[in-house]
PDB file of N, CA and C in Angstrom:
ATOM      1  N   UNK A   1      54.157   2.775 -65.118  1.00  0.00           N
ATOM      2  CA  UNK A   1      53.607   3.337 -63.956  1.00  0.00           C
ATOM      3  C   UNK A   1      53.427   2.301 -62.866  1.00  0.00           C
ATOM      4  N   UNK A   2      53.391   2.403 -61.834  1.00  0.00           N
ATOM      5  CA  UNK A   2      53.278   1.692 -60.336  1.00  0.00           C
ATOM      6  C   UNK A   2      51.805   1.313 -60.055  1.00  0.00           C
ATOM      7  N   UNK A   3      51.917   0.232 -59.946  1.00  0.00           N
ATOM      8  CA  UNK A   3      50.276  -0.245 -59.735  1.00  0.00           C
ATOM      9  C   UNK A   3      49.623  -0.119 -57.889  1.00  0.00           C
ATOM     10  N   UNK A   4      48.338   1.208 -58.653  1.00  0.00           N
ATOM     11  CA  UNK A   4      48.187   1.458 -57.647  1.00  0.00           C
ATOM     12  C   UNK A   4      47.074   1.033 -56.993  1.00  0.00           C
ATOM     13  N   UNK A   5      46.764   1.106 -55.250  1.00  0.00           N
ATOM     14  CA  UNK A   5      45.188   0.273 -55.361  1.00  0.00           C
ATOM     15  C   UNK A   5      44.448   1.335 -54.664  1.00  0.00           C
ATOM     16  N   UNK A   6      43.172   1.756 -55.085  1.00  0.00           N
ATOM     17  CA  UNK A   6      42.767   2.899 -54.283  1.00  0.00           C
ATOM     18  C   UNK A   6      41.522   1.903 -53.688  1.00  0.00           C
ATOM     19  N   UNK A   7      41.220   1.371 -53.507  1.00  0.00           N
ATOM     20  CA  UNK A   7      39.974   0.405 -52.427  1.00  0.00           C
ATOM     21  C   UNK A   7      39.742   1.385 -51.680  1.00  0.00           C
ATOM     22  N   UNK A   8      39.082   0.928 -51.441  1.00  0.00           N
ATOM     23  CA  UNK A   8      39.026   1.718 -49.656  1.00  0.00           C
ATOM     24  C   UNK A   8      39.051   0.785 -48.708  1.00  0.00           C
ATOM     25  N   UNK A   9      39.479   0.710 -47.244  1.00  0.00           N
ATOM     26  CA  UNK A   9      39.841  -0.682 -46.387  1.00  0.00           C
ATOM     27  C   UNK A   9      38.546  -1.153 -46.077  1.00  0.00           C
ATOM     28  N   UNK A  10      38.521  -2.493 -45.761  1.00  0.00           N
ATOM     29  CA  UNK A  10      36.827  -3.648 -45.563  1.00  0.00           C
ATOM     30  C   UNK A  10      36.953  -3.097 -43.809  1.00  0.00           C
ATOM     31  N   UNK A  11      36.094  -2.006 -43.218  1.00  0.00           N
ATOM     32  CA  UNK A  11      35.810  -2.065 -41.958  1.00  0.00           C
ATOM     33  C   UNK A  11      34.250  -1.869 -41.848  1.00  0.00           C
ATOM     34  N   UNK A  12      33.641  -1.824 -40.418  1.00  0.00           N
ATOM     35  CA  UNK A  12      31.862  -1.758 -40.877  1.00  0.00           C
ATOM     36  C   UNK A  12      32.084  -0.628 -39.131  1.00  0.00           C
ATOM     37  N   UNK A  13      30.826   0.592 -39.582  1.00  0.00           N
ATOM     38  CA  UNK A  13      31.113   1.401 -38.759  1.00  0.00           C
ATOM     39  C   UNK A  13      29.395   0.707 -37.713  1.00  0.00           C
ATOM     40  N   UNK A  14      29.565   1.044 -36.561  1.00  0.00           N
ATOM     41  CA  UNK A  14      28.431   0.276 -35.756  1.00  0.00           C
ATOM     42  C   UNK A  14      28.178   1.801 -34.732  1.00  0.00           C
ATOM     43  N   UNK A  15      26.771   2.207 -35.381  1.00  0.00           N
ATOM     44  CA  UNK A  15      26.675   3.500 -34.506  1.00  0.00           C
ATOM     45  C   UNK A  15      25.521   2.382 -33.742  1.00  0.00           C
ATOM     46  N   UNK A  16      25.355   3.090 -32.401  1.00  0.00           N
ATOM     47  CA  UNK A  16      24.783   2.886 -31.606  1.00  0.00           C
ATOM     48  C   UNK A  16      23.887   3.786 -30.913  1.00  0.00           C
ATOM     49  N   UNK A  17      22.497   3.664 -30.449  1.00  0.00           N
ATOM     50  CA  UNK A  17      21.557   5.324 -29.705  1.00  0.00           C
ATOM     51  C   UNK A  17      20.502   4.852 -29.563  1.00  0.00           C
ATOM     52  N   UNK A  18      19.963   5.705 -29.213  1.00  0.00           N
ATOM     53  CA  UNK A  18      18.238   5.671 -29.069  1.00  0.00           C
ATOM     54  C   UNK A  18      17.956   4.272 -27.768  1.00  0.00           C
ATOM     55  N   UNK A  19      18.702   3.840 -27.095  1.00  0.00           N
ATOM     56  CA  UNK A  19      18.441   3.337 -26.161  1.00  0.00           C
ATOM     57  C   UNK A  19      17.981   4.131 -24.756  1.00  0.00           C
ATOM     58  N   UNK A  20      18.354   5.106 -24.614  1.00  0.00           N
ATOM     59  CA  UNK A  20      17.587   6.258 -23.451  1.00  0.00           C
ATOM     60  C   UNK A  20      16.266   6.204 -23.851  1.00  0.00           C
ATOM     61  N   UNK A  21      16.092   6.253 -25.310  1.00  0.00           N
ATOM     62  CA  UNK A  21      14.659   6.874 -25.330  1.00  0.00           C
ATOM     63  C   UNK A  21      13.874   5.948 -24.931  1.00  0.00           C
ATOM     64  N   UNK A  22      14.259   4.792 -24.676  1.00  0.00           N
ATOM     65  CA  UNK A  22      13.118   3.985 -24.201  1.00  0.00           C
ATOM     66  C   UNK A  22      12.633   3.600 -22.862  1.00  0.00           C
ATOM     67  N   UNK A  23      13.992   4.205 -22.182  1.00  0.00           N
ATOM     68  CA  UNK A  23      14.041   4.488 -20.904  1.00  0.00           C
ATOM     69  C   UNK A  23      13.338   5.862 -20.536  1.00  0.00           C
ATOM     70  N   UNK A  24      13.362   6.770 -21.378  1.00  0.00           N
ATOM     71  CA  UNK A  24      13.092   8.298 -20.992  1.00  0.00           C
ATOM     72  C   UNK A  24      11.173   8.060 -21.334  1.00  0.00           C
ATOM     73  N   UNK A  25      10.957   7.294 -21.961  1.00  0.00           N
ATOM     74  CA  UNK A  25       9.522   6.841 -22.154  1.00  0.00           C
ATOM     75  C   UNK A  25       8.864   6.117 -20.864  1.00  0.00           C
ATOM     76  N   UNK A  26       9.496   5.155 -20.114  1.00  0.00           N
ATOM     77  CA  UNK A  26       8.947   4.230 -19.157  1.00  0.00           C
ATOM     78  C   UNK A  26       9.160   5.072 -18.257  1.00  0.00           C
ATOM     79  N   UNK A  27      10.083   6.081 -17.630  1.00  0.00           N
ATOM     80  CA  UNK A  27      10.201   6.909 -16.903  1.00  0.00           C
ATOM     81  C   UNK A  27       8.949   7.798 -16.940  1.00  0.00           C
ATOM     82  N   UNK A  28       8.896   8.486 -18.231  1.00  0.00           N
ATOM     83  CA  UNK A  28       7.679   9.502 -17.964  1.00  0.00           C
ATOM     84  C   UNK A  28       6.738   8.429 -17.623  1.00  0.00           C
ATOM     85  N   UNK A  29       6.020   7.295 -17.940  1.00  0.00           N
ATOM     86  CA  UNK A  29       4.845   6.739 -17.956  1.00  0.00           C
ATOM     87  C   UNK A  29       4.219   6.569 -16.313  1.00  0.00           C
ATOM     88  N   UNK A  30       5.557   6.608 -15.241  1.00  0.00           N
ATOM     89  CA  UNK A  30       5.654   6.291 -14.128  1.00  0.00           C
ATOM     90  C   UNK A  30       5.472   7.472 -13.163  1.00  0.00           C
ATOM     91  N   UNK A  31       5.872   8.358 -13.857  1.00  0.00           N
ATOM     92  CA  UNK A  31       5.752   9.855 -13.691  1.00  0.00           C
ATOM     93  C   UNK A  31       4.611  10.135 -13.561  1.00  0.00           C
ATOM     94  N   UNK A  32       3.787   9.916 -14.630  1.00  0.00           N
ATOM     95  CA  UNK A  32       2.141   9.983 -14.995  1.00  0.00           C
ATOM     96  C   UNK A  32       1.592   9.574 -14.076  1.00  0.00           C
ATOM     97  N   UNK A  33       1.855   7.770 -13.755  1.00  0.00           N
ATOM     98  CA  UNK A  33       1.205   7.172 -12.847  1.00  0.00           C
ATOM     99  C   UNK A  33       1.038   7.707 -11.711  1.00  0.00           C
ATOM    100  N   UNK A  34       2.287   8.158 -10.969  1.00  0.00           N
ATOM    101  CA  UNK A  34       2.168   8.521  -9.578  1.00  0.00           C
ATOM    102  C   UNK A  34       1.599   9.802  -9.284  1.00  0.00           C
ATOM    103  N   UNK A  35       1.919  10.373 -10.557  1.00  0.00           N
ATOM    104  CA  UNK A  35       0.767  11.720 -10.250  1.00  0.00           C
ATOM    105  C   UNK A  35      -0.529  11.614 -10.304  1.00  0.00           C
ATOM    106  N   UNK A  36      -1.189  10.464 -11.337  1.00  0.00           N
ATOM    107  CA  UNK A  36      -2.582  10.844 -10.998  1.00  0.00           C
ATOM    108  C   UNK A  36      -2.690   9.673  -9.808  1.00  0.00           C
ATOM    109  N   UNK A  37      -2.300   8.832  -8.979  1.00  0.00           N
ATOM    110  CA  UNK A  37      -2.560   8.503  -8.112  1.00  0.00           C
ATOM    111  C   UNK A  37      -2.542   9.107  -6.705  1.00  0.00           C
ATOM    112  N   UNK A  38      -1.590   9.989  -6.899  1.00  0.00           N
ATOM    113  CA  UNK A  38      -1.471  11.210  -5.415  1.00  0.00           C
ATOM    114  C   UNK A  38      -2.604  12.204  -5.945  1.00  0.00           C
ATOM    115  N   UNK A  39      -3.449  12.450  -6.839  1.00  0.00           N
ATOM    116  CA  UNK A  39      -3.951  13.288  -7.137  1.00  0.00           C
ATOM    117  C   UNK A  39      -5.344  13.009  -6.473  1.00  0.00           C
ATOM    118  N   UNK A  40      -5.429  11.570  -6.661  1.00  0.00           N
ATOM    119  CA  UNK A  40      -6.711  10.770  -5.860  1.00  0.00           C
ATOM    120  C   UNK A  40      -6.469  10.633  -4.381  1.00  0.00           C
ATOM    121  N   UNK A  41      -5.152  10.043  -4.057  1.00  0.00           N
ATOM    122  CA  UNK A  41      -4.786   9.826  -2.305  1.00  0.00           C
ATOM    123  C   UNK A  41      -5.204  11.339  -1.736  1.00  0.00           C
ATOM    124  N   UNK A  42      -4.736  12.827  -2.623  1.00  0.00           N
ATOM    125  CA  UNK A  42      -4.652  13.739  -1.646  1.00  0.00           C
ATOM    126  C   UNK A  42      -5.603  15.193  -1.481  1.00  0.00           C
ATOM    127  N   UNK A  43      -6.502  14.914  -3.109  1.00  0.00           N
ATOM    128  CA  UNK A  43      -7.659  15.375  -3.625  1.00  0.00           C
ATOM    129  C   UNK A  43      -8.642  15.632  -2.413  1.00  0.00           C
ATOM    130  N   UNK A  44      -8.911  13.912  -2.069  1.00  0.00           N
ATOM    131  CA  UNK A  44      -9.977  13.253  -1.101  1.00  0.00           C
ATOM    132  C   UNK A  44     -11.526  13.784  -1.826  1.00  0.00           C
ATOM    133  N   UNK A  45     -12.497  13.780  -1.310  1.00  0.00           N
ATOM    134  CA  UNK A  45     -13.298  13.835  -2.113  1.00  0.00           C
ATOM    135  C   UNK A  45     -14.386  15.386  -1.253  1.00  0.00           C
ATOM    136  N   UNK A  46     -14.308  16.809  -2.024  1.00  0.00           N
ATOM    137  CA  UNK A  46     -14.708  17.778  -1.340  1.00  0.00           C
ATOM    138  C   UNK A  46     -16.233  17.973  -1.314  1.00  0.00           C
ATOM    139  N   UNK A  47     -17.425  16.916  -1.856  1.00  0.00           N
ATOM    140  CA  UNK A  47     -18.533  16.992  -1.860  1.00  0.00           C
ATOM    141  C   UNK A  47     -18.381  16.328  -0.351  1.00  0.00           C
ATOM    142  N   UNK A  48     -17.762  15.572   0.467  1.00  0.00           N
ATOM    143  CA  UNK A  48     -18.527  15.249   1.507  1.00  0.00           C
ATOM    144  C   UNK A  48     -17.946  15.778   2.682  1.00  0.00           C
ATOM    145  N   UNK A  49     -17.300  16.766   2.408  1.00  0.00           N
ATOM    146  CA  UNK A  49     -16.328  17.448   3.664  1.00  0.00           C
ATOM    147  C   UNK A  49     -17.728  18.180   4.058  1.00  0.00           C
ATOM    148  N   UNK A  50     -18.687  18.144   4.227  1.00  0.00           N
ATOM    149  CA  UNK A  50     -19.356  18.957   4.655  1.00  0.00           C
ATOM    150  C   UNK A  50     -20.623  17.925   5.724  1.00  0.00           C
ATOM    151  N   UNK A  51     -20.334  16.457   5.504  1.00  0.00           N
ATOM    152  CA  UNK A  51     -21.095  15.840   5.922  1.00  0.00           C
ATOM    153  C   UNK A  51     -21.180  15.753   7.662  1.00  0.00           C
ATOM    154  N   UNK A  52     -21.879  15.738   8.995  1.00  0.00           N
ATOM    155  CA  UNK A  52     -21.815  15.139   9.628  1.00  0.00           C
ATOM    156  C   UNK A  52     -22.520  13.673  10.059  1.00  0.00           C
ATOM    157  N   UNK A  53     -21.511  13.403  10.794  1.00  0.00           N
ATOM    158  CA  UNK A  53     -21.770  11.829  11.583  1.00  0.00           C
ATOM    159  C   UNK A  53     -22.394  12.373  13.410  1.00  0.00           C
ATOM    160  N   UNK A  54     -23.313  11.554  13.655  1.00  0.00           N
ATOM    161  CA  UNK A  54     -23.832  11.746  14.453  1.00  0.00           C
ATOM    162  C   UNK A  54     -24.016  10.331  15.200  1.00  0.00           C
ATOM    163  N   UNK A  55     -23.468   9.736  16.155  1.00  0.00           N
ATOM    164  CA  UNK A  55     -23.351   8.593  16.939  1.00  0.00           C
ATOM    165  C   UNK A  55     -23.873   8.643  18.266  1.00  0.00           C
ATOM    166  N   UNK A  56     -24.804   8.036  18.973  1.00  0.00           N
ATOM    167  CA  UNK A  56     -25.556   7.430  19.885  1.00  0.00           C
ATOM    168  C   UNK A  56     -25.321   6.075  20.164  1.00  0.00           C
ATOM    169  N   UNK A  57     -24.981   6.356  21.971  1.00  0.00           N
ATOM    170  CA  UNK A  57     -25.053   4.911  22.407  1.00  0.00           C
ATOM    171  C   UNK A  57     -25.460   4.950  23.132  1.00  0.00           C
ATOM    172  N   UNK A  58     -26.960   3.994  23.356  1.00  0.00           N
ATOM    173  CA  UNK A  58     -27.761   3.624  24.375  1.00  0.00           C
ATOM    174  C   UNK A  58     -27.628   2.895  25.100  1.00  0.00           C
ATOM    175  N   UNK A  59     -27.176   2.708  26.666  1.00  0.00           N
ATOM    176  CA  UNK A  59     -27.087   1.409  27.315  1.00  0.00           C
ATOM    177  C   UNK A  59     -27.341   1.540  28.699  1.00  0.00           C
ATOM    178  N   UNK A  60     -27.589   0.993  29.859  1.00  0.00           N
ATOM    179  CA  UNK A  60     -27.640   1.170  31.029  1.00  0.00           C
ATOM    180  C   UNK A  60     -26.998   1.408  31.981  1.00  0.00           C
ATOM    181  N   UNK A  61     -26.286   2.484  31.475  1.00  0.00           N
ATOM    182  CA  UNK A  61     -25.538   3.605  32.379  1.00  0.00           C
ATOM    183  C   UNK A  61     -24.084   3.139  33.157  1.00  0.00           C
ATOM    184  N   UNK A  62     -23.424   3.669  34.059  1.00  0.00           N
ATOM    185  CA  UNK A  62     -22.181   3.536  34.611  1.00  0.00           C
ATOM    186  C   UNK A  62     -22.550   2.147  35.108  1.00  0.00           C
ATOM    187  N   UNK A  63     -23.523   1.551  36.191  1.00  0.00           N
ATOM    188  CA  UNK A  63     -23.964   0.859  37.368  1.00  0.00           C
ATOM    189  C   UNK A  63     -24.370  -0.644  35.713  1.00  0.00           C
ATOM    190  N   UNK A  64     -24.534   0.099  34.984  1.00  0.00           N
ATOM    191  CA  UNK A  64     -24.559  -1.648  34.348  1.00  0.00           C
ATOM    192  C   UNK A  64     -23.190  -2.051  33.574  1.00  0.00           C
ATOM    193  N   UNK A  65     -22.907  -0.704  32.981  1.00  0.00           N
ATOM    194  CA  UNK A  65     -21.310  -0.964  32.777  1.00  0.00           C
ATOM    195  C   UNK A  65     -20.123  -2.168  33.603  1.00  0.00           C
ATOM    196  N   UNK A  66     -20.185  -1.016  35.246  1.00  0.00           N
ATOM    197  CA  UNK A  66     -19.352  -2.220  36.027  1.00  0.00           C
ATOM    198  C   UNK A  66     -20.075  -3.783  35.943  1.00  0.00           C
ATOM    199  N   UNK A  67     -21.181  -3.569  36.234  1.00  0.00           N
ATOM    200  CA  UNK A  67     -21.943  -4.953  36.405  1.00  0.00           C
ATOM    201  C   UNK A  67     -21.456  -6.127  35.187  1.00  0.00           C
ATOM    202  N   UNK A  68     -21.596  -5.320  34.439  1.00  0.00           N
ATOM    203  CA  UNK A  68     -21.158  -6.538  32.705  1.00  0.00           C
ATOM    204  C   UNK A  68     -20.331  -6.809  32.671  1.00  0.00           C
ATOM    205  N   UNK A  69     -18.818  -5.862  33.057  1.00  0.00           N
ATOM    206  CA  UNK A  69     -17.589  -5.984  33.504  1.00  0.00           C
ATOM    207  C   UNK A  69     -17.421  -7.389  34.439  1.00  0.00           C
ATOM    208  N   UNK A  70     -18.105  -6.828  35.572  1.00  0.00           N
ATOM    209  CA  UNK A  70     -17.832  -8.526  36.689  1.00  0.00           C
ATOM    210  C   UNK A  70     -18.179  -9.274  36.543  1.00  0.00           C
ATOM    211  N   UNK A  71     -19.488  -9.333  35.620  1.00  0.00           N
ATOM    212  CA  UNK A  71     -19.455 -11.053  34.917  1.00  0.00           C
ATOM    213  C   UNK A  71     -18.681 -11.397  34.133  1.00  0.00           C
ATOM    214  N   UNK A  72     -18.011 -10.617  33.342  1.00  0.00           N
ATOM    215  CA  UNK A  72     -17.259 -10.844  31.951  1.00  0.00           C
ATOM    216  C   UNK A  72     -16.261 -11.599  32.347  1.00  0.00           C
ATOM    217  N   UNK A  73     -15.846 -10.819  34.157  1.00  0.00           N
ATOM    218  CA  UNK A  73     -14.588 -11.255  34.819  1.00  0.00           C
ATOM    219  C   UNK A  73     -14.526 -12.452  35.551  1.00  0.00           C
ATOM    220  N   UNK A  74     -15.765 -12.592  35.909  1.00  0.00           N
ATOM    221  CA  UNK A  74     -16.307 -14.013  36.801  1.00  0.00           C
ATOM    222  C   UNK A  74     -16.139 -15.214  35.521  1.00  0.00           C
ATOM    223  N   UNK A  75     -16.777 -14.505  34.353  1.00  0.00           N
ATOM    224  CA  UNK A  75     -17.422 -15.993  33.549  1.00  0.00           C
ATOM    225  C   UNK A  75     -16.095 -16.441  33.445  1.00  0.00           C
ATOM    226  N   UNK A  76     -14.606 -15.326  33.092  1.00  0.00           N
ATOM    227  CA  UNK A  76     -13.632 -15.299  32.428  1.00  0.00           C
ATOM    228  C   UNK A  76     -13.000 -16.254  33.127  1.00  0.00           C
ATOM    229  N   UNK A  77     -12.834 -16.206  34.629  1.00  0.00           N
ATOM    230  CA  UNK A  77     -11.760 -16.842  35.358  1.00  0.00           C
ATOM    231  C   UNK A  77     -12.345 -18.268  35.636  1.00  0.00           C
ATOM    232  N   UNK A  78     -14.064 -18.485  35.930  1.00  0.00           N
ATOM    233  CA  UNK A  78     -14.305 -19.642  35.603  1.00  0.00           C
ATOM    234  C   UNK A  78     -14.049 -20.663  35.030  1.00  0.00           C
ATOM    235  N   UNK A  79     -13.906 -20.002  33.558  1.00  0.00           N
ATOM    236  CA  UNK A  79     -13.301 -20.884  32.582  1.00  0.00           C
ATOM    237  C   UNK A  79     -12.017 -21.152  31.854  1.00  0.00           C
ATOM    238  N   UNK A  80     -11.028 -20.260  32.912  1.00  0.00           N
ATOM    239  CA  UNK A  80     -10.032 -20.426  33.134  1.00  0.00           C
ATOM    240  C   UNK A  80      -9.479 -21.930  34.246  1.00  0.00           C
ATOM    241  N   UNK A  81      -9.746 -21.645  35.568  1.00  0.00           N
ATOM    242  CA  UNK A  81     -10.242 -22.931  35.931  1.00  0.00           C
ATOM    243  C   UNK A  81     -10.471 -24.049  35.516  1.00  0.00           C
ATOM    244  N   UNK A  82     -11.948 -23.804  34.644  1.00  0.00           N
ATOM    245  CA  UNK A  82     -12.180 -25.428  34.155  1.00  0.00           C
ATOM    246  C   UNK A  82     -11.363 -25.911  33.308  1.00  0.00           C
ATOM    247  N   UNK A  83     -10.003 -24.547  32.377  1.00  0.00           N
ATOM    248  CA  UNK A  83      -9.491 -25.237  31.299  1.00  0.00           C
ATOM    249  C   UNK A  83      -7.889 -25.463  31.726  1.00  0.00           C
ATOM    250  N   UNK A  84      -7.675 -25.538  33.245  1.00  0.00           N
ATOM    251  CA  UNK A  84      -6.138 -25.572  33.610  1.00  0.00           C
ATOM    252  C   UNK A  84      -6.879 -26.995  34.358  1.00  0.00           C
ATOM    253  N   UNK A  85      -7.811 -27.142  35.378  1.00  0.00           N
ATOM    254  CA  UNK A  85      -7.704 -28.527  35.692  1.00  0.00           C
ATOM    255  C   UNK A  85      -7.151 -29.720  34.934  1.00  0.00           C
ATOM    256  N   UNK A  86      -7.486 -30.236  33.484  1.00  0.00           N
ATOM    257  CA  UNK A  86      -7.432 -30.989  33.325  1.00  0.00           C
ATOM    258  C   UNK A  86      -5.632 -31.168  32.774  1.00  0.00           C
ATOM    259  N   UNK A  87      -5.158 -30.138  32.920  1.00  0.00           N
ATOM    260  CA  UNK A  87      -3.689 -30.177  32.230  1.00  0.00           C
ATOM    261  C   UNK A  87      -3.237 -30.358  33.631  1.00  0.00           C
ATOM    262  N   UNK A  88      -3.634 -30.002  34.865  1.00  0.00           N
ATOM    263  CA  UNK A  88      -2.736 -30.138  36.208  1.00  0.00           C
ATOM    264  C   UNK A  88      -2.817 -31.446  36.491  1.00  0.00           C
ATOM    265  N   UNK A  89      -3.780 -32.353  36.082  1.00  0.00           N
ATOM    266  CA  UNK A  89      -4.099 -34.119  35.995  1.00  0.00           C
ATOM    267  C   UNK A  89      -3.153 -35.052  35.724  1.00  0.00           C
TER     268      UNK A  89
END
């Protein structure tokens, strides 16, 4: 009889996977994140929607207004003056 060889051939099979899933994991996690952070940005907070602010300003009227103005403008150019003399030297 004929000498026969039944081996089977030396190859190595290389499955490969499950690499999405670790991507499909960091994905959701980011998912998560941004939702509960828009949940806070757009929530806002409904206990104080009901609050008012009430602002007062006391001061001496139109006639001291300008007045504070023209010193502000006097002191301003004064010391404009004193701080170009010494560079025109």
């Amino acid at each position: 009889m004929a000498d026969r060889s039944d081996t089977p051939p030396d190859h190595t099979v290389v499955q490969s996977g499950g690499g999405n899933t670790g991507l499909a994991f960091v994905v959701g996690i980011l998912v998560v994140v941004v939702a509960v952070i828009a949940w806070f940005v757009f929530a806002g907070d409904p206990s104080g929607a009901g609050d008012q602010v009430n602002v007062t300003i006391e001061g001496a009227g139109d006639n001291g207004a300008i007045e504070g103005a023209e010193n502000r403008i006097g002191s301003a150019t004064s010391d404009f003056g004193e701080s170009a003399e010494p560079a025109a030297e």
